[in-house]
Protein backbone atom coordinates (compact mmCIF):
# COMPACT_ATOMS: atom_id res chain seq x y z
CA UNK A 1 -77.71 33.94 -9.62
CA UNK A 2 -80.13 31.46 -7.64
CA UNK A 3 -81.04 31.30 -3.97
CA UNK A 4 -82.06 28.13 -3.37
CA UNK A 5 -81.08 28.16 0.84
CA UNK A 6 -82.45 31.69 1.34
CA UNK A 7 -85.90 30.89 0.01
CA UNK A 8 -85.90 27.66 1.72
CA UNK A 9 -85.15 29.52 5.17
CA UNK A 10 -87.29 32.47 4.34
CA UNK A 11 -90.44 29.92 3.43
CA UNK A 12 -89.88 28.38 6.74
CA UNK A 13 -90.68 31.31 8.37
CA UNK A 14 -93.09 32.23 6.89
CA UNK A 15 -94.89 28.86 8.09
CA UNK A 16 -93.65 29.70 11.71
CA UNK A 17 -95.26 33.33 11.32
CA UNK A 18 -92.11 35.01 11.50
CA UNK A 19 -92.91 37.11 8.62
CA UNK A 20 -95.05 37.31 5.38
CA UNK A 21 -92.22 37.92 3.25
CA UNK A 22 -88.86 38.82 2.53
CA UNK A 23 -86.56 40.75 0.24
CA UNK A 24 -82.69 40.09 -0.85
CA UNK A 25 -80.57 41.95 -2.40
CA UNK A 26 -77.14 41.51 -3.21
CA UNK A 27 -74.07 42.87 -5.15
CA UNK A 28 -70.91 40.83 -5.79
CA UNK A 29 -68.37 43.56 -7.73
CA UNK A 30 -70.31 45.02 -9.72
CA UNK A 31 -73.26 42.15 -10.22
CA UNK A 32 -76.08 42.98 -8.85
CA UNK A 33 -79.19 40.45 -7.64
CA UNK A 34 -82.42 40.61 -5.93
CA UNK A 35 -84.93 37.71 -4.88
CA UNK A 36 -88.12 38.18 -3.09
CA UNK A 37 -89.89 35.26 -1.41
CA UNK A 38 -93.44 35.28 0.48
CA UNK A 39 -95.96 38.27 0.63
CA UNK A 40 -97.26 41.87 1.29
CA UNK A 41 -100.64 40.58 2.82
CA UNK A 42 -102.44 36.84 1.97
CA UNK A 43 -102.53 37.58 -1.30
CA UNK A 44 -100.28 39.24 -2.99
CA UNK A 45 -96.81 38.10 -3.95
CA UNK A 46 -93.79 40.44 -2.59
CA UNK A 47 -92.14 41.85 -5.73
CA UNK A 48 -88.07 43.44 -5.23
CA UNK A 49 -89.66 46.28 -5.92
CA UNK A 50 -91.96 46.30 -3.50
CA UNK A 51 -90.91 49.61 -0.19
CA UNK A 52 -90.37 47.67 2.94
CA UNK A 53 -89.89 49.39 5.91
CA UNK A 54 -85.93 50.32 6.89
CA UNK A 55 -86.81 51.09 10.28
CA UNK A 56 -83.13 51.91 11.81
CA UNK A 57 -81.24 50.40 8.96
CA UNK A 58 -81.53 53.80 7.35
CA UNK A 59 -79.13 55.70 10.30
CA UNK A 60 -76.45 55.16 7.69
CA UNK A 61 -77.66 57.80 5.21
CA UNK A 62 -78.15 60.73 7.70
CA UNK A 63 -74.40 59.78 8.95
CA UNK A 64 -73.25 60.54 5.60
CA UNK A 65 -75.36 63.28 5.19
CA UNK A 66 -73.44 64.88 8.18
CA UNK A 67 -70.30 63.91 6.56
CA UNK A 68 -71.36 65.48 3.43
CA UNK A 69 -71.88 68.89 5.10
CA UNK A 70 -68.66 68.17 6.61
CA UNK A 71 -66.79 68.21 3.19
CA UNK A 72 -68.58 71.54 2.11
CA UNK A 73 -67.30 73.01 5.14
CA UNK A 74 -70.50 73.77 7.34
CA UNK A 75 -69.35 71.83 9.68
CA UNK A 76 -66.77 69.20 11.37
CA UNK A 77 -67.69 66.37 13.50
CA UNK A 78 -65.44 67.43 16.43
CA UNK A 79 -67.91 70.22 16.62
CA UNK A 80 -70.14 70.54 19.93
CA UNK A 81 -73.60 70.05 20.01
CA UNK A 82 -74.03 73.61 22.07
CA UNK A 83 -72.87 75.06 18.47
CA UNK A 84 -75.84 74.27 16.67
CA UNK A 85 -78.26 73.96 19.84
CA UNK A 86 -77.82 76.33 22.47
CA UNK A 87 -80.28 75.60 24.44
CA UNK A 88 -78.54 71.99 25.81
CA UNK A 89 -77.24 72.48 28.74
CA UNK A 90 -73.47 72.59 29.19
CA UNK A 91 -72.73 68.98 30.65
CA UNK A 92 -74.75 68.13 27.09
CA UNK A 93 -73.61 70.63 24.58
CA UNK A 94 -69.78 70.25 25.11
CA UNK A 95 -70.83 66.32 23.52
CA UNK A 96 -69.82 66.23 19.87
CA UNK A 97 -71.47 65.30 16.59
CA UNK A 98 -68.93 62.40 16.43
CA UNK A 99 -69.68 61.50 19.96
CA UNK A 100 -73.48 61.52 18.98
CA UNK A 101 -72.96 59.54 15.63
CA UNK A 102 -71.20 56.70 17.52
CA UNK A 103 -74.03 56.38 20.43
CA UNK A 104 -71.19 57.19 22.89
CA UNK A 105 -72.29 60.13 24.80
CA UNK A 106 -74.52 61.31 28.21
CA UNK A 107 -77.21 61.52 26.04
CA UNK A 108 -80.52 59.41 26.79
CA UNK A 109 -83.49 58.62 24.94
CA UNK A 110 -85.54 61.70 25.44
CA UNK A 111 -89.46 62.17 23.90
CA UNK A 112 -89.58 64.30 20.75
CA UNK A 113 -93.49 64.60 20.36
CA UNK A 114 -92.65 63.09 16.26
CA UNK A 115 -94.91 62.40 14.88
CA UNK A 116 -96.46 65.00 14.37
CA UNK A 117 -93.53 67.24 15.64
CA UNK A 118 -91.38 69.07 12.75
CA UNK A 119 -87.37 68.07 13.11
CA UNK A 120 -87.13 71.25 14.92
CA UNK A 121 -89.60 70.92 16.85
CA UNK A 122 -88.84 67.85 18.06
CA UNK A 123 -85.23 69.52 18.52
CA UNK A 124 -86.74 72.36 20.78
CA UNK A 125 -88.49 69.82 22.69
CA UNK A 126 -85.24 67.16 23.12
CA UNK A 127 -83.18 70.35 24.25
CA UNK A 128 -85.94 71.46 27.14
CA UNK A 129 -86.16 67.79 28.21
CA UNK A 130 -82.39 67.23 28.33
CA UNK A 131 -82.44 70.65 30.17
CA UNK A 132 -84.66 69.03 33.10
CA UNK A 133 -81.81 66.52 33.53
CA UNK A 134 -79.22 65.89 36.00
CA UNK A 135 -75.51 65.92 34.14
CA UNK A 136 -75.26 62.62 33.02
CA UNK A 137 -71.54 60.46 32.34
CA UNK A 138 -70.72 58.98 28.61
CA UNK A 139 -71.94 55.75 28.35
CA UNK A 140 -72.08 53.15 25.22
CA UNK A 141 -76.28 53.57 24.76
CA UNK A 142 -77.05 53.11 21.54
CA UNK A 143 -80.19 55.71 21.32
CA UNK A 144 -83.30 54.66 18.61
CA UNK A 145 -84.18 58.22 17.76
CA UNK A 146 -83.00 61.23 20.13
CA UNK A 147 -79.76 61.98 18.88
CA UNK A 148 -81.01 61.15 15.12
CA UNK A 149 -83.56 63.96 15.40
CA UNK A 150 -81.02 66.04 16.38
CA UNK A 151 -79.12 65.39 13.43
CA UNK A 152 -81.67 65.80 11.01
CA UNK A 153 -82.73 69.25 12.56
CA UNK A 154 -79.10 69.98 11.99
CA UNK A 155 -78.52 69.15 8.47
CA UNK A 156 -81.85 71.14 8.17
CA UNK A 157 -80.13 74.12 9.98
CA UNK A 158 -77.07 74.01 7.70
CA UNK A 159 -77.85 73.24 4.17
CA UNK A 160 -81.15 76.10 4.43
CA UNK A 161 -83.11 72.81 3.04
CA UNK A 162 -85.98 70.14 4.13
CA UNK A 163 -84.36 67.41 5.42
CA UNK A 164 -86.45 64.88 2.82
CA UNK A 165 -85.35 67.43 0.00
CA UNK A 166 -81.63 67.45 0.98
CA UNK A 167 -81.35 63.99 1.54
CA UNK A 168 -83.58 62.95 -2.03
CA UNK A 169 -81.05 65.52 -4.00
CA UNK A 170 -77.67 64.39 -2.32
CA UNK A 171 -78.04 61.20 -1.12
CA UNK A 172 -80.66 59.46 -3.03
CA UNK A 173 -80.53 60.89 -6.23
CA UNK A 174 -76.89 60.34 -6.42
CA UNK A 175 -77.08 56.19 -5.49
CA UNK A 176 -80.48 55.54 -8.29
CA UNK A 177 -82.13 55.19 -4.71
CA UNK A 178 -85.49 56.13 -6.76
CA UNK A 179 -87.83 54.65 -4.78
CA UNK A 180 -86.61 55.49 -1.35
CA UNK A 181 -89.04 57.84 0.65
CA UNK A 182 -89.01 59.34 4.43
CA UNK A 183 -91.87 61.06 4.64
CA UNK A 184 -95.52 60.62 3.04
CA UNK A 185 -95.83 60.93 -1.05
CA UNK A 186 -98.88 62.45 -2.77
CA UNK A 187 -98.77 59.11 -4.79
CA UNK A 188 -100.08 57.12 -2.22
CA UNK A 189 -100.87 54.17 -4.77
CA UNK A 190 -96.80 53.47 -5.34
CA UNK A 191 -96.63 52.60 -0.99
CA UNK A 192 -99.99 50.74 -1.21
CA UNK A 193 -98.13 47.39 -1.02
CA UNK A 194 -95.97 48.77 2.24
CA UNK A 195 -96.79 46.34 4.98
CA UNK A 196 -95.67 45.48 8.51
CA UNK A 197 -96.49 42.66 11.07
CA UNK A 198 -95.73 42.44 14.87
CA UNK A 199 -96.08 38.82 15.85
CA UNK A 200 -98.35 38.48 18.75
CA UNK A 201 -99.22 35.19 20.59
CA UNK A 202 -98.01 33.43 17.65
CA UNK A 203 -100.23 35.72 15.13
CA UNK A 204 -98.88 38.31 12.80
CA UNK A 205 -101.23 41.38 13.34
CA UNK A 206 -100.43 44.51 11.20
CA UNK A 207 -97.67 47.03 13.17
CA UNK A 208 -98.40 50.16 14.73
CA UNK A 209 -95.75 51.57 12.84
CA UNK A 210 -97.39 51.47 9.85
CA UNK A 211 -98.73 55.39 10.79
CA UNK A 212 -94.98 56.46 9.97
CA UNK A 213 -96.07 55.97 6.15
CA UNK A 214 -98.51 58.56 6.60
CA UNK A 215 -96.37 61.21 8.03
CA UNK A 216 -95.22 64.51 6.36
CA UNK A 217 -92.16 64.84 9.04
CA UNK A 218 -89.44 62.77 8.60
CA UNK A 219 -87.61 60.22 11.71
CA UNK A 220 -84.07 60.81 10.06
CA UNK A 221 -83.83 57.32 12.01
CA UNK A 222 -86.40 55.36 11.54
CA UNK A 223 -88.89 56.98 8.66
CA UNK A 224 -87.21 55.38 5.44
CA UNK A 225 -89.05 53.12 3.67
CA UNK A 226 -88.03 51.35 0.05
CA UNK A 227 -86.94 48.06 -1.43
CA UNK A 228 -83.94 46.34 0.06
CA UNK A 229 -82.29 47.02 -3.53
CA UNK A 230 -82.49 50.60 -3.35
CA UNK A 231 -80.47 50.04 0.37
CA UNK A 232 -78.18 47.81 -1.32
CA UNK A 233 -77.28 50.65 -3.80
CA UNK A 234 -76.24 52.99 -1.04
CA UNK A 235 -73.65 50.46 0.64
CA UNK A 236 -72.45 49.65 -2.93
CA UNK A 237 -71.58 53.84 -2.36
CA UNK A 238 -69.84 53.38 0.45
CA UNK A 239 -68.15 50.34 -0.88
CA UNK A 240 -67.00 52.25 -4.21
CA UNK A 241 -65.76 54.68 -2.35
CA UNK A 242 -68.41 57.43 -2.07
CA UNK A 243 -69.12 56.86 -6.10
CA UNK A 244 -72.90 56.19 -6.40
CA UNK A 245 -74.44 54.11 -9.31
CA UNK A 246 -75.45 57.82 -10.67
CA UNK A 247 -72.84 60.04 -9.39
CA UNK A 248 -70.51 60.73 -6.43
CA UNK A 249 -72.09 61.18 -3.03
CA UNK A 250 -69.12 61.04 -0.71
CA UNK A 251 -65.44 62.07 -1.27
CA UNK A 252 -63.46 58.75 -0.69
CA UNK A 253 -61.92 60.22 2.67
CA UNK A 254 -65.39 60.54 4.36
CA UNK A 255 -65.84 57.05 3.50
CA UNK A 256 -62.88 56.53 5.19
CA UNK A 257 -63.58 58.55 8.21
CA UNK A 258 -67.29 56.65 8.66
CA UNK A 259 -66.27 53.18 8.92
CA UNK A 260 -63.04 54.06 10.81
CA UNK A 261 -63.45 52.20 14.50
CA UNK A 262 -64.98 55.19 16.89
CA UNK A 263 -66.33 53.71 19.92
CA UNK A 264 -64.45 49.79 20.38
CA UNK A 265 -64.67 47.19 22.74
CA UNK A 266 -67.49 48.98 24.72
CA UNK A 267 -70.89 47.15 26.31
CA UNK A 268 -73.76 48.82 24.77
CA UNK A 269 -76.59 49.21 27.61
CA UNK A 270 -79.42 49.04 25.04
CA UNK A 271 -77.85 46.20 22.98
CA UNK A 272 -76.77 44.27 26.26
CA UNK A 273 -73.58 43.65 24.36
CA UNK A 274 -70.15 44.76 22.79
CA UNK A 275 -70.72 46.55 19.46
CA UNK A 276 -68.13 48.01 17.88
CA UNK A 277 -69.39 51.26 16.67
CA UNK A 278 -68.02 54.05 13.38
CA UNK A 279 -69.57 57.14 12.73
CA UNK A 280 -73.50 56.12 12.07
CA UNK A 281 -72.74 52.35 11.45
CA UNK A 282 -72.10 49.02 13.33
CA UNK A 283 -68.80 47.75 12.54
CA UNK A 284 -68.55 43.90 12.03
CA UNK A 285 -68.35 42.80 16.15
CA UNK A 286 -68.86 39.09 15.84
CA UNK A 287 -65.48 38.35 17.57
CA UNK A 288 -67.53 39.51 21.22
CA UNK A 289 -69.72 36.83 19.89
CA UNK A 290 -70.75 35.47 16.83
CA UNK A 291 -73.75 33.83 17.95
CA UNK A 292 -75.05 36.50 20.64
CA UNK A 293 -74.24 39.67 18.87
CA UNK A 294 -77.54 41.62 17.67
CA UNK A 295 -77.56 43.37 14.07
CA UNK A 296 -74.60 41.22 12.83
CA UNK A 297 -73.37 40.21 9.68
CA UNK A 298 -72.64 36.55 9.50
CA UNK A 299 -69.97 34.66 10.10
CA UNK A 300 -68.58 34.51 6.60
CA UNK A 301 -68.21 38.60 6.73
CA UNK A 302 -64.75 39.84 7.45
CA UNK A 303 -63.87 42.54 10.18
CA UNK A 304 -64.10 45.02 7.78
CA UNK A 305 -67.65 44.91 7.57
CA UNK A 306 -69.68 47.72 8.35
CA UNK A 307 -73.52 48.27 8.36
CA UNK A 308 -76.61 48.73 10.49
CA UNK A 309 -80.09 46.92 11.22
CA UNK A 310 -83.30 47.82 11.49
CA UNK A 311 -85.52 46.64 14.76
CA UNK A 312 -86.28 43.04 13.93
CA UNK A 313 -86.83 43.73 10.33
CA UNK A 314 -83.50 44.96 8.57
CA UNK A 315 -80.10 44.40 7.97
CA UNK A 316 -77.97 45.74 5.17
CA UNK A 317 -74.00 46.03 5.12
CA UNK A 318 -70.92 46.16 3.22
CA UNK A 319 -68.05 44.64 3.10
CA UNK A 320 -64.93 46.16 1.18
CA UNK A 321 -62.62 43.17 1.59
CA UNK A 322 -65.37 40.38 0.21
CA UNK A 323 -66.29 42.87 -2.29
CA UNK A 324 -69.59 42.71 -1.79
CA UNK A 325 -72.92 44.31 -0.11
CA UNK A 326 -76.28 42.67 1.42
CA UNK A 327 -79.54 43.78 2.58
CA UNK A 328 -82.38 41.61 4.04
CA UNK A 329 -85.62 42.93 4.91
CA UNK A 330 -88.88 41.12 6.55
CA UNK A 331 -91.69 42.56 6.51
CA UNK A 332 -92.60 40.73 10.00
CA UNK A 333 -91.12 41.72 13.36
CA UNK A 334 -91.45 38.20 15.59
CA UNK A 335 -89.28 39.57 18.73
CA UNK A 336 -85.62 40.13 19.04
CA UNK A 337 -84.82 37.18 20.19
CA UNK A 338 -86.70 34.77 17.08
CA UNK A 339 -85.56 38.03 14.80
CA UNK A 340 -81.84 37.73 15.69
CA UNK A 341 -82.31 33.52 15.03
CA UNK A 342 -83.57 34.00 11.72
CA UNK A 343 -81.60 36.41 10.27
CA UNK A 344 -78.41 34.95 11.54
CA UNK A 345 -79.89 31.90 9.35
CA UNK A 346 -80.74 33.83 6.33
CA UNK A 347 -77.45 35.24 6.31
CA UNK A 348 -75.70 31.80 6.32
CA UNK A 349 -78.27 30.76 3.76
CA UNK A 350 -76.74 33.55 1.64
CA UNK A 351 -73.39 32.82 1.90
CA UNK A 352 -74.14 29.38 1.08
CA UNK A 353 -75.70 30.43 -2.23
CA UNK A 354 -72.96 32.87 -2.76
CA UNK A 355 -70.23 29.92 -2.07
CA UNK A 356 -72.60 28.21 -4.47
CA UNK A 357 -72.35 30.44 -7.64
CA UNK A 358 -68.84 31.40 -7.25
């Protein structure tokens, strides 16, 4: 399968500076196809194989990691926060793991001292900072890192494991995700082609979040880095039903439980709009507005779409009724507002393509 109208829109931004390249990857059943237009740096061609950065896009897997631990029994998601950190304060801990997954909760963006903090370490510190607080009232927020370290230092607490090593063995490993990484590798030469631009007066200058690919503790948010494909393969998970290219990863009712409506019909404060929200993903929300709604899927996606995006970079989703999954990734971050314009146009240059071949 061709893309003629997503190369076309992905060259043109690349002449407007929007990005140096970008990646596609697509599944349609069980096809799968990938496409890579542009470049890492002046040079070098972008390969599908190339790591791109994730960014938030990768909230998804630590979700189901929760879920996971959930089906062995270590936990349930109606659980409190106060029972794995005591030291929140009441008005805090009585919030629940569900509340937290669906950004529905008092909780506020609190500093965690990552990098270089450890996930419990930047748990200790969330806790005394929330502790300093005045009791706050739920609120739609969705929150770029705080409650996502809290979570990882959490699935830390309860499987006795690394984060990085529980996530590689039941996530990763399980979905052929083989060249997905959240922390730093030894092999330093296999992320040598991992680039990132922030546009600046028109110019793309290289990101400062390019220092995440050097750290050794993990953002169970926002640390993930690997080719859109290897994304791709862990909706087509969640699509199948928790069965992963190379073995199960989620019981079917997990699935189930994750893309279930949580939080609905509720004006985010950080998104400055209604997002409909499941447990660690965006469900499709395009009916508040399909032309004003961030991290959305298209207009051709049904409302049984579910996903997430990564800031001005990412988006990857699923979509059970279409029967088919998408991730797009840039490896230049222009602004929200020229990021949400061009990916709402490389999405409809995909579903033109798709219309296309089928």
């Amino acid at each position: 399968m061709e893309f003629p109208h997503f190369r076309d829109i992905a060259a043109q931004g690349i002449d407007k500076n929007l990005h140096r390249g970008v990646q596609l990857s697509v599944s349609i059943g069980d096809d799968e196809f990938d496409d890579a237009v542009g470049f890492t740096d002046e040079a070098r061609e972008l390969q599908t194989t190339d790591p791109m950065f994730w960014l938030s896009a990768a909230k998804p897997i630590t979700a189901a990691a929760v879920l996971q631990l959930q089906e062995r029994g270590e936990l349930q998601v109606t659980d409190p926060l106060q029972r794995f950190f005591p030291g929140l304060p009441e008005w805090l801990g009585s919030v629940t793991l569900a509340q937290i997954l669906a950004h529905f909760s008092p909780l506020t963006e609190l500093p965690s001292g990552w990098p270089p903090a450890s996930l419990q370490e930047a748990a200790d510190r969330i806790q005394k900072k929330a502790s300093e607080q005045e009791p706050g009232e739920i609120r739609a927020a969705y929150l770029p890192s705080t409650s996502w370290f809290l979570l990882g230092a959490l699935i830390e607490q309860q499987s006795g494991m690394s984060f990085a090593e529980y996530i590689d063995q039941n996530i990763l490993q399980p979905c052929a995700m083989h060249n997905t990484r959240c922390i730093a590798e030894l092999n330093t030469e296999t992320e040598s082609n991992l680039t990132l631009y922030d546009r600046e007066k028109g110019q793309l200058n290289p990101s400062a979040l390019l220092s995440r690919k050097n750290t050794t503790s993990p953002s169970p948010g926002s640390s993930f880095r690997g080719p859109a494909l290897d994304l791709r393969r862990f909706y087509d998970m969640l699509r199948f039903a928790g069965a992963g290219t190379a073995g199960r990863a989620l019981a079917s009712t997990s699935v189930d439980q994750m893309v279930k409506p949580y939080r609905k019909g509720e004006f985010d404060r950080t998104l400055q709009h209604i997002v409909d929200y499941g447990l660690g993903v965006i469900l499709d929300s395009k009916q508040y507005g399909a032309d004003t709604v961030p991290y959305g899927f298209g207009n051709a996606a049904s409302s049984r779409a579910y996903g997430h995006g990564g800031s001005q970079c990412a988006i990857g989703f699923a979509d059970p009724e279409r029967n088919y999954s998408v991730v797009i990734i840039a490896n230049g971050r222009p602004g929200e507002g020229q990021h949400q314009r061009r990916f709402r146009q490389l999405l409809e240059a995909v579903e033109q393509d798709i219309d296309l071949a089928t």
